[in-house]
Protein backbone atom coordinates (compact mmCIF):
# COMPACT_ATOMS: atom_id res chain seq x y z
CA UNK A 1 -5.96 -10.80 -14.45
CA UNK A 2 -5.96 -7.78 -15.94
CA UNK A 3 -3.30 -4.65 -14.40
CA UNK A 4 -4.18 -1.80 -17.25
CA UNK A 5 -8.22 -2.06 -16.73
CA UNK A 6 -8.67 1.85 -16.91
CA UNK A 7 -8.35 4.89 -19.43
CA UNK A 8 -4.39 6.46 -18.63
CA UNK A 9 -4.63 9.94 -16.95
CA UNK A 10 -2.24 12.56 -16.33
CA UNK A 11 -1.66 15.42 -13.79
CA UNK A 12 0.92 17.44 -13.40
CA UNK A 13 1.84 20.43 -11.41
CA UNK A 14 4.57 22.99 -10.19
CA UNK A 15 4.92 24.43 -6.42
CA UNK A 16 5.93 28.04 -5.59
CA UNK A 17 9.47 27.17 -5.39
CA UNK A 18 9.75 25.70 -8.59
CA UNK A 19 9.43 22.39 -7.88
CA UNK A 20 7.12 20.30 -10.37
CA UNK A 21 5.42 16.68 -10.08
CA UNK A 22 3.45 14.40 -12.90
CA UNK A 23 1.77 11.68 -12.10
CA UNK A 24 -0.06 9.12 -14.40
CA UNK A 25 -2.53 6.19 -13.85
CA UNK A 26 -4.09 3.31 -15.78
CA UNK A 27 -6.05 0.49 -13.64
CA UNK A 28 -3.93 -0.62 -10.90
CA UNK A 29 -0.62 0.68 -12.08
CA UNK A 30 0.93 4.15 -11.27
CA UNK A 31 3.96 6.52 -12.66
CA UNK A 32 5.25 9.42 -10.91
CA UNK A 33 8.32 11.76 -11.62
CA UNK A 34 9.30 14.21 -9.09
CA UNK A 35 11.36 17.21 -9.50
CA UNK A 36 11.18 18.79 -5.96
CA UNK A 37 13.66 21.71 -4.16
CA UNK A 38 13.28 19.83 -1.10
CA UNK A 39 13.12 16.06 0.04
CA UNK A 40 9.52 14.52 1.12
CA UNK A 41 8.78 12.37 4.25
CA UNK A 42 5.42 10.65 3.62
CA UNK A 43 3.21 8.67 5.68
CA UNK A 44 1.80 5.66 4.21
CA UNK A 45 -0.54 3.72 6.31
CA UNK A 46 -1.26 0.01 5.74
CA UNK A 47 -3.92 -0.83 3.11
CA UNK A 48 -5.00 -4.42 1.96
CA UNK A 49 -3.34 -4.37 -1.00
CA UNK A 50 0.40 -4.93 -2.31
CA UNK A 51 2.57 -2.36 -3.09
CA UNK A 52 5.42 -3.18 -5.83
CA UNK A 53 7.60 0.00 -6.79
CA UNK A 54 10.31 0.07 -9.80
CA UNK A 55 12.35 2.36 -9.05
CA UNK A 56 14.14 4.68 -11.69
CA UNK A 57 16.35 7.00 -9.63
CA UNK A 58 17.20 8.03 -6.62
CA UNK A 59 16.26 4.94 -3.80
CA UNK A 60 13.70 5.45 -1.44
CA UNK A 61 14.19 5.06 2.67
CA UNK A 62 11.63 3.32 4.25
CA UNK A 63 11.44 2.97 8.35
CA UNK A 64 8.73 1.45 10.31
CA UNK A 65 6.38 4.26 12.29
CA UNK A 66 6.52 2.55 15.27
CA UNK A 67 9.57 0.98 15.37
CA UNK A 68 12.43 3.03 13.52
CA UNK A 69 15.00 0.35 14.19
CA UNK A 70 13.12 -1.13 11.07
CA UNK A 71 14.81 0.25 8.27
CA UNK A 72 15.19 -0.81 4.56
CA UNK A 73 16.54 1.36 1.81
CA UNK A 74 15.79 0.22 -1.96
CA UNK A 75 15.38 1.88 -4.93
CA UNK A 76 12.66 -0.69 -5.57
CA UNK A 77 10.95 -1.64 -2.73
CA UNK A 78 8.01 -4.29 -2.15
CA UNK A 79 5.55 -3.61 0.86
CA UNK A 80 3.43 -7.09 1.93
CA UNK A 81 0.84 -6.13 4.04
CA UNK A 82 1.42 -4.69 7.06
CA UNK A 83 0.03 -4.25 10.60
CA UNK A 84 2.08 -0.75 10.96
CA UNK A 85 2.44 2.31 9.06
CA UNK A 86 5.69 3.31 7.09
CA UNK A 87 7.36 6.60 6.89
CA UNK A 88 9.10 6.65 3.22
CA UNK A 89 11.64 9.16 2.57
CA UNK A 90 13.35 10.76 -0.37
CA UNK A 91 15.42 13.83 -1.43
CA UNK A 92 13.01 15.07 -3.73
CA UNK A 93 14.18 13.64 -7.18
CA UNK A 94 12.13 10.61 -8.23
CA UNK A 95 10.83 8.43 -10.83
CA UNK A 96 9.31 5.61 -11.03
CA UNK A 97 6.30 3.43 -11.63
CA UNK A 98 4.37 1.29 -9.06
CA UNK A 99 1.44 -1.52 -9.45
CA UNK A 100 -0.67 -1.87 -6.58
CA UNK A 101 -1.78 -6.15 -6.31
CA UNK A 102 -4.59 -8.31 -4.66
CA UNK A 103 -2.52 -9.92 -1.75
CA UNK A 104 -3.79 -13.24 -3.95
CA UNK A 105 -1.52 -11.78 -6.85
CA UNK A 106 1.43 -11.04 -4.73
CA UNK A 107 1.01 -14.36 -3.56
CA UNK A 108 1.01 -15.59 -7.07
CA UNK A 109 4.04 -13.44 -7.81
CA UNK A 110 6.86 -13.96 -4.88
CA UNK A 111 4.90 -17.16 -3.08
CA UNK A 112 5.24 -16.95 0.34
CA UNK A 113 8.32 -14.72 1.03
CA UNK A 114 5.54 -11.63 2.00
CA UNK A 115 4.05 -13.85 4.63
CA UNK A 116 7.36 -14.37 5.98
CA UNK A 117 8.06 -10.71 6.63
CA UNK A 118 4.96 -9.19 7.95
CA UNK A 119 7.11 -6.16 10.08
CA UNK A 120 9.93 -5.73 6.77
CA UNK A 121 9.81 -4.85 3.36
CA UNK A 122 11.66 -6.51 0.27
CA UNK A 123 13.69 -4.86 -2.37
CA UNK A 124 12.48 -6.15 -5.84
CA UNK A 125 15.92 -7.79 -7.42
CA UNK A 126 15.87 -9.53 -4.32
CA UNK A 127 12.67 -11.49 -4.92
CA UNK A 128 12.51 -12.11 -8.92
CA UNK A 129 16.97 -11.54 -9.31
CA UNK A 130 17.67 -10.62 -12.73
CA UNK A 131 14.34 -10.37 -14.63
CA UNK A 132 13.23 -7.43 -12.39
CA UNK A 133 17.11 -5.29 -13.43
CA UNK A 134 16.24 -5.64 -16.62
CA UNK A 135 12.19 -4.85 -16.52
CA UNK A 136 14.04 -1.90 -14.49
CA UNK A 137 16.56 -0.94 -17.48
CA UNK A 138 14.10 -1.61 -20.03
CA UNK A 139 11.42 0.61 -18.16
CA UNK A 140 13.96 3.69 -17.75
CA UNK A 141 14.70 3.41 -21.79
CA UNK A 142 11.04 4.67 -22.48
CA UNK A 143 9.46 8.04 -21.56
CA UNK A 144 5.88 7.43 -22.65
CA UNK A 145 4.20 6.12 -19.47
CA UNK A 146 1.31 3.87 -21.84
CA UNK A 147 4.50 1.90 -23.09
CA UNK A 148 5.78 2.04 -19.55
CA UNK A 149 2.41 0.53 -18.15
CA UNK A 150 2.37 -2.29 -20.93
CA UNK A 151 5.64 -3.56 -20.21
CA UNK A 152 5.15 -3.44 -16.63
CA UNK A 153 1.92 -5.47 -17.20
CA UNK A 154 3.06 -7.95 -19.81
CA UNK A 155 6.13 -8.83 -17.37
CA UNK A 156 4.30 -9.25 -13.82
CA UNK A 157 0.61 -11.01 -15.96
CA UNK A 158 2.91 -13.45 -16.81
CA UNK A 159 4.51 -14.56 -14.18
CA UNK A 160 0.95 -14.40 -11.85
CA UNK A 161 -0.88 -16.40 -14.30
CA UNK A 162 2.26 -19.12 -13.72
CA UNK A 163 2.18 -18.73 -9.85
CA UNK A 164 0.56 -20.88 -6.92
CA UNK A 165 -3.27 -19.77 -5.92
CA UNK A 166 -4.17 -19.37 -2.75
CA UNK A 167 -6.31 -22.21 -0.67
CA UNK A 168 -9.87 -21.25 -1.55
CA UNK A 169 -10.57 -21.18 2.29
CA UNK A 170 -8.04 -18.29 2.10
CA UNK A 171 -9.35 -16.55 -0.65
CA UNK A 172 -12.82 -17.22 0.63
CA UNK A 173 -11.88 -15.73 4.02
CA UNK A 174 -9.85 -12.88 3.05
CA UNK A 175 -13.06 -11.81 0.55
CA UNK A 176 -15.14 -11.82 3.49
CA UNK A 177 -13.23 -9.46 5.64
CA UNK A 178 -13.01 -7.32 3.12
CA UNK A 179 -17.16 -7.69 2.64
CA UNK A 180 -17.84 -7.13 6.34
CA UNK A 181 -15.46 -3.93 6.15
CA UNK A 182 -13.41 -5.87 9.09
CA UNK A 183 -16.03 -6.82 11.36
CA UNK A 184 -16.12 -10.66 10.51
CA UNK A 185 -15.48 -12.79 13.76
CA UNK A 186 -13.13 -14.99 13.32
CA UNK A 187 -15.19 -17.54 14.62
CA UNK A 188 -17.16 -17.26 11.29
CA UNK A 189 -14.33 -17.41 9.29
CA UNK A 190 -13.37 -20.77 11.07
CA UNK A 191 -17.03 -21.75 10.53
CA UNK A 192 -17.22 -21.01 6.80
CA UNK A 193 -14.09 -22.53 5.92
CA UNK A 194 -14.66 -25.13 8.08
CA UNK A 195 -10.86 -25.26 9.63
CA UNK A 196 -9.69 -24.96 13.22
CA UNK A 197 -8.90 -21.78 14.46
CA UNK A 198 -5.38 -22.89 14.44
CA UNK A 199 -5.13 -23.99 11.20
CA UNK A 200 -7.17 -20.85 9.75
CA UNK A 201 -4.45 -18.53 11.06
CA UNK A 202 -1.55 -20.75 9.78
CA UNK A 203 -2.70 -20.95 6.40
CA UNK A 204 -4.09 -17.47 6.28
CA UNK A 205 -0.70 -16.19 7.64
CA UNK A 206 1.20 -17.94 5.37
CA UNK A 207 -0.41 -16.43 2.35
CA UNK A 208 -1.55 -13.52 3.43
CA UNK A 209 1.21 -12.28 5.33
CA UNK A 210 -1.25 -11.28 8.84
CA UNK A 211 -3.06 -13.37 10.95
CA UNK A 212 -7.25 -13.44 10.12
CA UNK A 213 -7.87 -10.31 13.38
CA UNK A 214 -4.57 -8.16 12.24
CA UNK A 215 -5.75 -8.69 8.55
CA UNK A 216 -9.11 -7.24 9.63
CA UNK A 217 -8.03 -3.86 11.23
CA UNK A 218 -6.10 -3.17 8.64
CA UNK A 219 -9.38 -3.44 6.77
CA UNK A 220 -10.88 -1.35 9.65
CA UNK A 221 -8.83 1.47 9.98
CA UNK A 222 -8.88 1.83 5.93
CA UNK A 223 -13.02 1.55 5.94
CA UNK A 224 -12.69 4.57 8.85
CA UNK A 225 -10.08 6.51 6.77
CA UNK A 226 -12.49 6.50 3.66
CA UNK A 227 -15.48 7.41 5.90
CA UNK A 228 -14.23 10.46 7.26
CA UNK A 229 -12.79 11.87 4.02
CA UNK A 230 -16.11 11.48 2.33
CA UNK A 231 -17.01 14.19 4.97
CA UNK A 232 -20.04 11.81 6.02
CA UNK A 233 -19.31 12.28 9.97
CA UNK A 234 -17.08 12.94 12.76
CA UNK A 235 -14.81 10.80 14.62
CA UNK A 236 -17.38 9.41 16.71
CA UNK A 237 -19.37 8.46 13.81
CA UNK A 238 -16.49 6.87 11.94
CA UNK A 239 -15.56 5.03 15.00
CA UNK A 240 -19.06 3.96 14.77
CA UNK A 241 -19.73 3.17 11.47
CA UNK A 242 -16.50 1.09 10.89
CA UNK A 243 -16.65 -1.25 13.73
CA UNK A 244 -14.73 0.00 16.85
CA UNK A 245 -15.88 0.32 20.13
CA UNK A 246 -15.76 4.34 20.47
CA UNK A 247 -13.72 7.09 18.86
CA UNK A 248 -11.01 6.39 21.98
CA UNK A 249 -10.81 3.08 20.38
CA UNK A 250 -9.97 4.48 16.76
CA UNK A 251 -7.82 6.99 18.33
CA UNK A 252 -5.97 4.34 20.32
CA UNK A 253 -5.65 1.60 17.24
CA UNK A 254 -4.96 4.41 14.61
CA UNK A 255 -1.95 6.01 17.04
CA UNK A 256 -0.46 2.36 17.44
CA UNK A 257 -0.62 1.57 14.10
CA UNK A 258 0.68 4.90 12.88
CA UNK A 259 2.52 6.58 15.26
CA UNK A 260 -0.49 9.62 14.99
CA UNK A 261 -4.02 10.24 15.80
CA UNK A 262 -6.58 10.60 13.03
CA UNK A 263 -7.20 14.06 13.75
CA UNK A 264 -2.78 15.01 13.28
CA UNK A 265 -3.00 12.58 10.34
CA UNK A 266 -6.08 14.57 8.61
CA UNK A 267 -4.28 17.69 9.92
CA UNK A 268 -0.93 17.03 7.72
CA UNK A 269 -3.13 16.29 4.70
CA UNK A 270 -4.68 19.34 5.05
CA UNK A 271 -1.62 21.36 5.19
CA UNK A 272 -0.22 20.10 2.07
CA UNK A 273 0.63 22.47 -0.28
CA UNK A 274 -2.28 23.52 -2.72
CA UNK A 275 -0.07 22.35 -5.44
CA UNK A 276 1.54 19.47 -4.08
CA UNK A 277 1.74 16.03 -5.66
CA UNK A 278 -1.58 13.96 -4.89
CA UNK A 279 -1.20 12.32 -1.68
CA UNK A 280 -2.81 8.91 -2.29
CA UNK A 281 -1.23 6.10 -4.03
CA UNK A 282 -3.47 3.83 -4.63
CA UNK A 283 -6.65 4.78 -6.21
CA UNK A 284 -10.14 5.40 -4.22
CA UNK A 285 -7.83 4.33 -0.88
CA UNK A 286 -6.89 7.02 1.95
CA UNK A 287 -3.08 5.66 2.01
CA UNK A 288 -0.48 8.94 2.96
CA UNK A 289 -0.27 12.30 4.49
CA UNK A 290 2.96 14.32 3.31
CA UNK A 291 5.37 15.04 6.81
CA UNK A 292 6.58 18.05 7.82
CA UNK A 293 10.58 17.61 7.13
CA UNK A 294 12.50 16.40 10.37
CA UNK A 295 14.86 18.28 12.17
């Protein structure tokens, strides 16, 4: 398992007001230091990956789209996956570096304490104690972000190399939602791994952190996201090419899920500043849309 599997790159920028932003990526790990005159509400919808952030300043607020009596504040927050979207706040001074994981890894990593809080988040220290204060302290004492990324790899390869695997039904299961872009029934699921329905959703739940269907719109809404920033169609298309019923159907799922329609998510994207930080956190996934500031 291999974190750093790609060259490190390095943008940077500066906004009108004076604000600046670099970010920098190798494989599956990210770094990010934000020097803003303002604070930043972003949207981050769910994606079929794990997101584990080490924090190195200021802590990040994180509430539930839907629900905002889901709150968690943590300067290094863990996201398992997720059925809805997250709105994750800060006031504008940040730093940090993040890994995104196969749900298998995650799984690997914390065991099953992400399956146990599908609508919640987890604050790192809280999951791995003192080995993640000090990857935190010993992270904050360099500046070059290869070192950075090395450290952060070395620390979480060994630990998921030590870790449980999934069921191979699971893994088998999960790979072929993510094959079918969604669309698998889940009677074929129970037919290929040869469970009952029952226990395919228990065991899938349990390391997975969704149940087979909620795993697979997640998948869904993430294969329509890509589709219509390609450019390739409308929303009727999109709808159509990534497995729901009509574009009232995407509209309907992506506004339950988010809080938004497509078109007012795509809208905020748009009306980022030219110079603002890149919106996406995870590589080659449609993942956030910076929020106009509230109140």
């Amino acid at each position: 398992m291999t974190l750093l599997d790609g060259p490190l790159t390095v943008a940077r920028g500066t906004l009108p007001d004076g604000g600046s932003w670099q970010t920098a990526q190798a494989g599956r790990c990210r770094g990010y230091r934000l020097h803003l005159r303002g604070g930043r509400r972003r949207l981050e919808v769910p994606t079929d990956v794990v997101t584990v952030v080490i924090g190195l300043s200021e802590p990040l607020r994180l509430t539930d789209a839907i629900d905002d009596r889901a709150v968690l504040r943590a300067v290094s927050p863990v996201g398992g996956l997720r059925r809805t979207a997250t709105v994750a706040e800060h006031q504008g001074r940040l730093e940090g570096v993040s890994v995104s994981l196969h749900p298998a890894d995650a799984h690997r990593l914390f065991g099953p304490v992400l399956g146990e809080a599908e609508h919640s988040w987890a604050d790192l220290p809280d999951l791995l104690g003192r080995p993640a204060r000090r990857l935190a302290e010993r992270l904050a004492e360099q500046t070059d972000w290869a070192r950075r990324f090395r450290l952060l790899g070395d620390f979480l390869t060994v630990r998921i190399d030590q870790g449980p695997r999934w069921p191979a039904e699971v893994s088998w299961a999960f790979a072929e939602l993510r094959r079918t872009g969604g669309t698998a029934p889940v009677r074929d699921l129970v037919q290929g791994t040869g469970w009952s329905r029952r226990r395919l959703e228990t065991r899938f739940r349990e390391a997975v952190g969704l149940a087979p269907k909620q795993a697979a719109q997640v998948v869904r809404l993430q294969r329509a996201l890509s589709h219509h920033q390609s450019g390739a169609g409308g929303f009727a298309e999109t709808a159509a090419v990534s497995g729901f019923y009509d574009q009232a159907h995407l509209s309907n799922t992506f506004r339950a899920t988010t809080g938004c329609s497509p078109a007012e998510f795509f809208g905020h994207r748009a009306s980022a500043e030219p110079a603002a930080e890149p919106a996406d956190r995870v590589p080659n996934l449609v993942t956030s849309a910076v929020l106009p500031q509230s109140g």
